[in-house]
Each structure stands twice: as C-alpha cells, then as structure tokens.
C-alpha atoms as a PDB file:
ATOM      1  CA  UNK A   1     155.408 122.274  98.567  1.00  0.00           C
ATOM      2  CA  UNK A   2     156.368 125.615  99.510  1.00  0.00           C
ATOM      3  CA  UNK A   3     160.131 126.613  99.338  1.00  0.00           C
ATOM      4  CA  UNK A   4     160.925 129.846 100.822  1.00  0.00           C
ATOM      5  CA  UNK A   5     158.367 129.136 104.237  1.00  0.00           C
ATOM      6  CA  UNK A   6     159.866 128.815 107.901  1.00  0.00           C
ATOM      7  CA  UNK A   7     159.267 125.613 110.124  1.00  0.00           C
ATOM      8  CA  UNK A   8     157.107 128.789 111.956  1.00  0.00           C
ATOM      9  CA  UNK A   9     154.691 129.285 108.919  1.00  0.00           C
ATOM     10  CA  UNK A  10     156.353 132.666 107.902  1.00  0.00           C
ATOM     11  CA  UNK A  11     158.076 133.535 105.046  1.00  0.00           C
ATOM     12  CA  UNK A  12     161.793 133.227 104.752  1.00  0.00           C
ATOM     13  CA  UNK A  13     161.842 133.723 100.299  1.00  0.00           C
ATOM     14  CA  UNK A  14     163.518 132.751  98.225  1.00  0.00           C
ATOM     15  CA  UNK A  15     165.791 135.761  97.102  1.00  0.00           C
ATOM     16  CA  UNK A  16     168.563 134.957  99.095  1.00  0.00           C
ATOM     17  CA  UNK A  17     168.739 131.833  96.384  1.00  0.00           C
ATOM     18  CA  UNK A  18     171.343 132.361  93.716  1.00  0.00           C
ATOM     19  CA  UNK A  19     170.077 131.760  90.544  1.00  0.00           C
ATOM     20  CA  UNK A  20     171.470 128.265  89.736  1.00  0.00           C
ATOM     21  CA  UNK A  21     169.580 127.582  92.966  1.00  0.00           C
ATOM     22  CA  UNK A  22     166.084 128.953  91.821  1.00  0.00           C
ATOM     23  CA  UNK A  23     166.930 127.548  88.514  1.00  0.00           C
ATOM     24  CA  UNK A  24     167.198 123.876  90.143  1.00  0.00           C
ATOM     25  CA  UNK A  25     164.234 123.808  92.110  1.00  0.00           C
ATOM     26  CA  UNK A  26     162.425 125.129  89.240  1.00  0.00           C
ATOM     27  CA  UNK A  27     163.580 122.467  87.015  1.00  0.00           C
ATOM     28  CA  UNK A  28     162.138 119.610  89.117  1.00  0.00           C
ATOM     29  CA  UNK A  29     160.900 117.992  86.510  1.00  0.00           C
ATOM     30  CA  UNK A  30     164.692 116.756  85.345  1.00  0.00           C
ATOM     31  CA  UNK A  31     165.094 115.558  89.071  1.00  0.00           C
ATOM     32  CA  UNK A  32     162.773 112.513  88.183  1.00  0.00           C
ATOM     33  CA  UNK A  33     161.352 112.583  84.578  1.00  0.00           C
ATOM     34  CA  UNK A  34     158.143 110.012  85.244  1.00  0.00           C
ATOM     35  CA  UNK A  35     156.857 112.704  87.627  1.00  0.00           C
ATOM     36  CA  UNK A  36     154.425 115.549  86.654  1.00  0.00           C
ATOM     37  CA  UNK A  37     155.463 118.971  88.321  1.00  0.00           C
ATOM     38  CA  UNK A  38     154.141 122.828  88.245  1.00  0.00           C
ATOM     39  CA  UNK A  39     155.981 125.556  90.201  1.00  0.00           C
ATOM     40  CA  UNK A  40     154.781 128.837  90.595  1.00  0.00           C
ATOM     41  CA  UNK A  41     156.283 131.906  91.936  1.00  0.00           C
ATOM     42  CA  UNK A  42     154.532 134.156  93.945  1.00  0.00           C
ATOM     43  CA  UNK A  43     155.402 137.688  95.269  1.00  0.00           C
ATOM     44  CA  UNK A  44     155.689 138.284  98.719  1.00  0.00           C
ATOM     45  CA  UNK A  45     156.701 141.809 100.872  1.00  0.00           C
ATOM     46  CA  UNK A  46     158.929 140.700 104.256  1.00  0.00           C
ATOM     47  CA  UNK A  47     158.597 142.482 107.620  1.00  0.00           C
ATOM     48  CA  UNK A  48     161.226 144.830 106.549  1.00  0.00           C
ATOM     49  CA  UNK A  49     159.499 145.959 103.401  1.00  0.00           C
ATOM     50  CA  UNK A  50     161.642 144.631 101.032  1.00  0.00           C
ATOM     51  CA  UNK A  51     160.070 142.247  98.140  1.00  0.00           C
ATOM     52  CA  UNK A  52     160.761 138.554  98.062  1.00  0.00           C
ATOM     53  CA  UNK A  53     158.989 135.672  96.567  1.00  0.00           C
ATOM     54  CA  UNK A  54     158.243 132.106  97.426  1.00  0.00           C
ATOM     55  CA  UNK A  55     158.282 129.066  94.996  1.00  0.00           C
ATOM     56  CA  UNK A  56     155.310 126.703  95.482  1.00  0.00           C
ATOM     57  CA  UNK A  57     155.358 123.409  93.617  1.00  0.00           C
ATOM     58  CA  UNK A  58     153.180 120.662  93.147  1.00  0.00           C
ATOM     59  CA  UNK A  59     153.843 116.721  92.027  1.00  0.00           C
ATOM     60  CA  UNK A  60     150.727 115.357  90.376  1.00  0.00           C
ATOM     61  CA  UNK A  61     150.301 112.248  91.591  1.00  0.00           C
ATOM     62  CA  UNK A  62     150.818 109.421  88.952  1.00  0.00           C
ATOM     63  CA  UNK A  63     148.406 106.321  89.424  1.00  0.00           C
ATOM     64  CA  UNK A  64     149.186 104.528  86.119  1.00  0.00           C
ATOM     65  CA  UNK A  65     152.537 104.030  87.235  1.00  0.00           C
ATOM     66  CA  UNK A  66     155.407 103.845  90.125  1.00  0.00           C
ATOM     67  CA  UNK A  67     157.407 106.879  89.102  1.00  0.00           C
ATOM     68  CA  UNK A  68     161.156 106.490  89.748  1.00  0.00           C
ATOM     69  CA  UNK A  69     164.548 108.707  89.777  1.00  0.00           C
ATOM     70  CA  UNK A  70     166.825 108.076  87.372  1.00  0.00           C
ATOM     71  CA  UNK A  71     168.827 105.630  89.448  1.00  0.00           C
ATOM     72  CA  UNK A  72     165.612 103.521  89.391  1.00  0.00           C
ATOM     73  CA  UNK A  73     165.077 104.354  93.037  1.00  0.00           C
ATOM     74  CA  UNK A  74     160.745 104.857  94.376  1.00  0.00           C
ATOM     75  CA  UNK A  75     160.073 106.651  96.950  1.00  0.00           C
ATOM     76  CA  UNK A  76     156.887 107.244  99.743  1.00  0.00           C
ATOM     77  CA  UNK A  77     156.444 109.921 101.382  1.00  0.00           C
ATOM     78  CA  UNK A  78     155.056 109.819 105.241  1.00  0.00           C
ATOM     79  CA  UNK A  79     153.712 113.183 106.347  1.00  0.00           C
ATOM     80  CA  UNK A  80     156.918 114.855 106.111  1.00  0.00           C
ATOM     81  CA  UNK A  81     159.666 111.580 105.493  1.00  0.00           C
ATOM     82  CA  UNK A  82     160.293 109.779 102.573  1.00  0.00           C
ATOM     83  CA  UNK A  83     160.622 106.030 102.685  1.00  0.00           C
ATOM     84  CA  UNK A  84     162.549 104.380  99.713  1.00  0.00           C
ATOM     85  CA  UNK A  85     160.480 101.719  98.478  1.00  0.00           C
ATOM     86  CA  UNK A  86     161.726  97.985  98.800  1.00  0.00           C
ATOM     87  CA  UNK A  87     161.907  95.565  96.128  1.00  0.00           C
ATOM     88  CA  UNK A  88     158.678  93.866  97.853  1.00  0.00           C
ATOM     89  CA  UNK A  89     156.293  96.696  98.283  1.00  0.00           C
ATOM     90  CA  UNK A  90     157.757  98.470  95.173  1.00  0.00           C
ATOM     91  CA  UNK A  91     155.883  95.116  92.906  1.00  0.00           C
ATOM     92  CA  UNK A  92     153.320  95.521  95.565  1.00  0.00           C
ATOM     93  CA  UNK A  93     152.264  99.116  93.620  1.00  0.00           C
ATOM     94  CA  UNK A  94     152.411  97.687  90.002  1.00  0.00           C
END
C-alpha cells in the first residue's frame, strides 16, 4: 500500500498527517497482531517545492494460517474491497 498517493497516481504526502496519525498507520502491526507488516517512509519533493513523504506498507501474506483482528473478524481483499469472511469459507481456508 501506498498512503500519501492520489486516486490520480500523484502524490498527496503524508505531512499534512499529525503525528498520532503517522504514528497509527505506522503501527499496523497492533491493528491485527497475526499479520506480518513493514512500512517504509520515503521522501518525496511536491510541485510546489516543498518536501513531503509517503508511507508505503506491505502485509506479508500468511499461508500457515487465517490471520484475524482482534475481534476475531477475517477478511479478503478483492482488488480494492475487502470482504469479511463467513463462518463457511472462513473453515474453508484452515
């Protein structure tokens, strides 16, 4: 994923973020434990000149194991939609 790229393809950044925000989204790992994440920041000049950065991040994916949130909920994700698994096709991935 890249956070801090326009629907267009250009670069929006990410210094508008407060830093709770940046803090969060680097911190993905707490948003589902099971899951294996990297983020990266990466430097980027806007139009105007003025320096900015981008946060790229990348789930690993797992295939020993459905990873799950920690209200137990599994999700899959469809091009760009995620689909919460059901009860069926959750036993389905065991």
């Amino acid at each position: 994923m890249c956070l801090g790229m326009n629907d267009d393809g250009t670069f929006g950044g990410c210094a508008s973020l407060n830093p709770k925000q940046v803090n969060r989204v680097e911190a993905l790992q707490e948003l589902c434990p099971d899951a294996r994440c990297d983020t990266k920041r990466i430097g980027i000049t806007q139009p105007n000149g003025n320096a900015d950065f981008i946060i790229l991040a990348r789930v690993h994916y797992r295939n020993d194991r459905v990873v799950k949130t920690p209200k137990g909920k599994a999700f899959i994700r469809r091009a760009d939609q995620k689909h919460k698994l059901t009860a069926e096709r959750y036993e389905s991935y065991r």
